[in-house]
Protein backbone atom coordinates (compact mmCIF):
# COMPACT_ATOMS: atom_id res chain seq x y z
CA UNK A 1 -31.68 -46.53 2.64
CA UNK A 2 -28.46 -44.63 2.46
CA UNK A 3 -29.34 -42.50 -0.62
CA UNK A 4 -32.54 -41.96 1.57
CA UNK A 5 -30.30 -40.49 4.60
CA UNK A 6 -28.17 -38.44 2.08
CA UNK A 7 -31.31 -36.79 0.65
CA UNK A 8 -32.22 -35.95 4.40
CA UNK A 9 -28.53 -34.84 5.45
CA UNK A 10 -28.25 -32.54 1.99
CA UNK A 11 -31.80 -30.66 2.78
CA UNK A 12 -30.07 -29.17 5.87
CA UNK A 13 -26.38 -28.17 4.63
CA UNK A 14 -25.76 -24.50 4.03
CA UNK A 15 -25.31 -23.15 1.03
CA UNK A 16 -21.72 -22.82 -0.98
CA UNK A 17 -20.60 -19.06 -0.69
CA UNK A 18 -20.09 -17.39 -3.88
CA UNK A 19 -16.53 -17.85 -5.25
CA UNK A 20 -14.76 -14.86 -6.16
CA UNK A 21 -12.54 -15.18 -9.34
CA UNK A 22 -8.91 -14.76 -8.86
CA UNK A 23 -7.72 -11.78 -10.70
CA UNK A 24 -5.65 -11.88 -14.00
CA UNK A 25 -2.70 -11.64 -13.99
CA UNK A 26 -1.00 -8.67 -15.11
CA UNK A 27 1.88 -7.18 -16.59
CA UNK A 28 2.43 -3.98 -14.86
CA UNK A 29 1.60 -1.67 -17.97
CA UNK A 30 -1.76 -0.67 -16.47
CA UNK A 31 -0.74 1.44 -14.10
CA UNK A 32 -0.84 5.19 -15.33
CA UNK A 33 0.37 6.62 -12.39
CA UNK A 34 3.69 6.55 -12.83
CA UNK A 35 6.16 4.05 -12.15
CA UNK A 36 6.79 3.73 -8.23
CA UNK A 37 10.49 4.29 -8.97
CA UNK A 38 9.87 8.05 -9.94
CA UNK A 39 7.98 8.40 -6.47
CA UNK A 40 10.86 6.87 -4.65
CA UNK A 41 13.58 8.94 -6.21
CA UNK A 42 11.08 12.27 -5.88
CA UNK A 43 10.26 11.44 -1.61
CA UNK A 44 14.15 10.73 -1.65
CA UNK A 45 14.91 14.33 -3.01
CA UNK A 46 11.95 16.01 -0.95
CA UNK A 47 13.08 14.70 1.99
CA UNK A 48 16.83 15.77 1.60
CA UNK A 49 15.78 19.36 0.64
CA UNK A 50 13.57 19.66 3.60
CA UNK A 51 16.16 18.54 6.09
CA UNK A 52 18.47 21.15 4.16
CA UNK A 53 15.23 23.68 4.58
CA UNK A 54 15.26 22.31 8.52
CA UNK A 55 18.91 23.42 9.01
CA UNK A 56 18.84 27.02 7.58
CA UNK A 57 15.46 28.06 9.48
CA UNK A 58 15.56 29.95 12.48
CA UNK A 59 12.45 29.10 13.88
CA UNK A 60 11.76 26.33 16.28
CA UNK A 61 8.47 25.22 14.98
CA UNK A 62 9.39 25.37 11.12
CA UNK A 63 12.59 23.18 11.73
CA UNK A 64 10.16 21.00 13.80
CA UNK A 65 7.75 20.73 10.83
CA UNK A 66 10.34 20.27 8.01
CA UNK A 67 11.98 17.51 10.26
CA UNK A 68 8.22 15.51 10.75
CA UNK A 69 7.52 16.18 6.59
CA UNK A 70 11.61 14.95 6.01
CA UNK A 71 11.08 12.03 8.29
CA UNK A 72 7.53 11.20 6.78
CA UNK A 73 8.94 11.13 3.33
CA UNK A 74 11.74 8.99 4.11
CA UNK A 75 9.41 6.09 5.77
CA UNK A 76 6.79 6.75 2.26
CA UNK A 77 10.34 5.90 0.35
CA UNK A 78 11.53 2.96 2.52
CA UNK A 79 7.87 1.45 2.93
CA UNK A 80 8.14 1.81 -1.59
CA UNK A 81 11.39 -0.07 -1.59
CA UNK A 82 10.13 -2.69 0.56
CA UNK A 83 7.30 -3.70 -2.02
């Protein structure tokens, strides 16, 4: 009688989702797109030449946009290091 019910029970479940595989694991040599500390070091370097660049212009609206790109490429670098 039981096996009877668990027949009946089993003929209404839902079905099992699909299991995605986890993904290997990997040692980091896949990547060709350079290593993230080059990109780091590079928004570092961008950043201090357009604050230099924000400094020497005359203009309101150029110091205003080398300030937003210096200040953009200082959060890219920060948000790198945090990874």
């Amino acid at each position: 009688m039981l096996q009877k019910q668990a027949n009946a029970d089993t003929k209404y479940d839902i079905p099992v989702p699909n299991r995605i595989p986890p993904e290997p694991f990997s040692d980091g040599r896949e990547s060709t797109r350079g290593s993230p500390t080059y990109y780091v070091i590079f928004s570092v370097l961008a950043a201090i030449l357009s604050i230099g660049f924000a400094i020497k212009c005359k203009s309101f609206y150029f110091k205003l946009a080398f300030a937003v790109a210096a200040l953009y490429l200082l959060h890219y670098a920060v948000g790198r290091m945090e990874k």
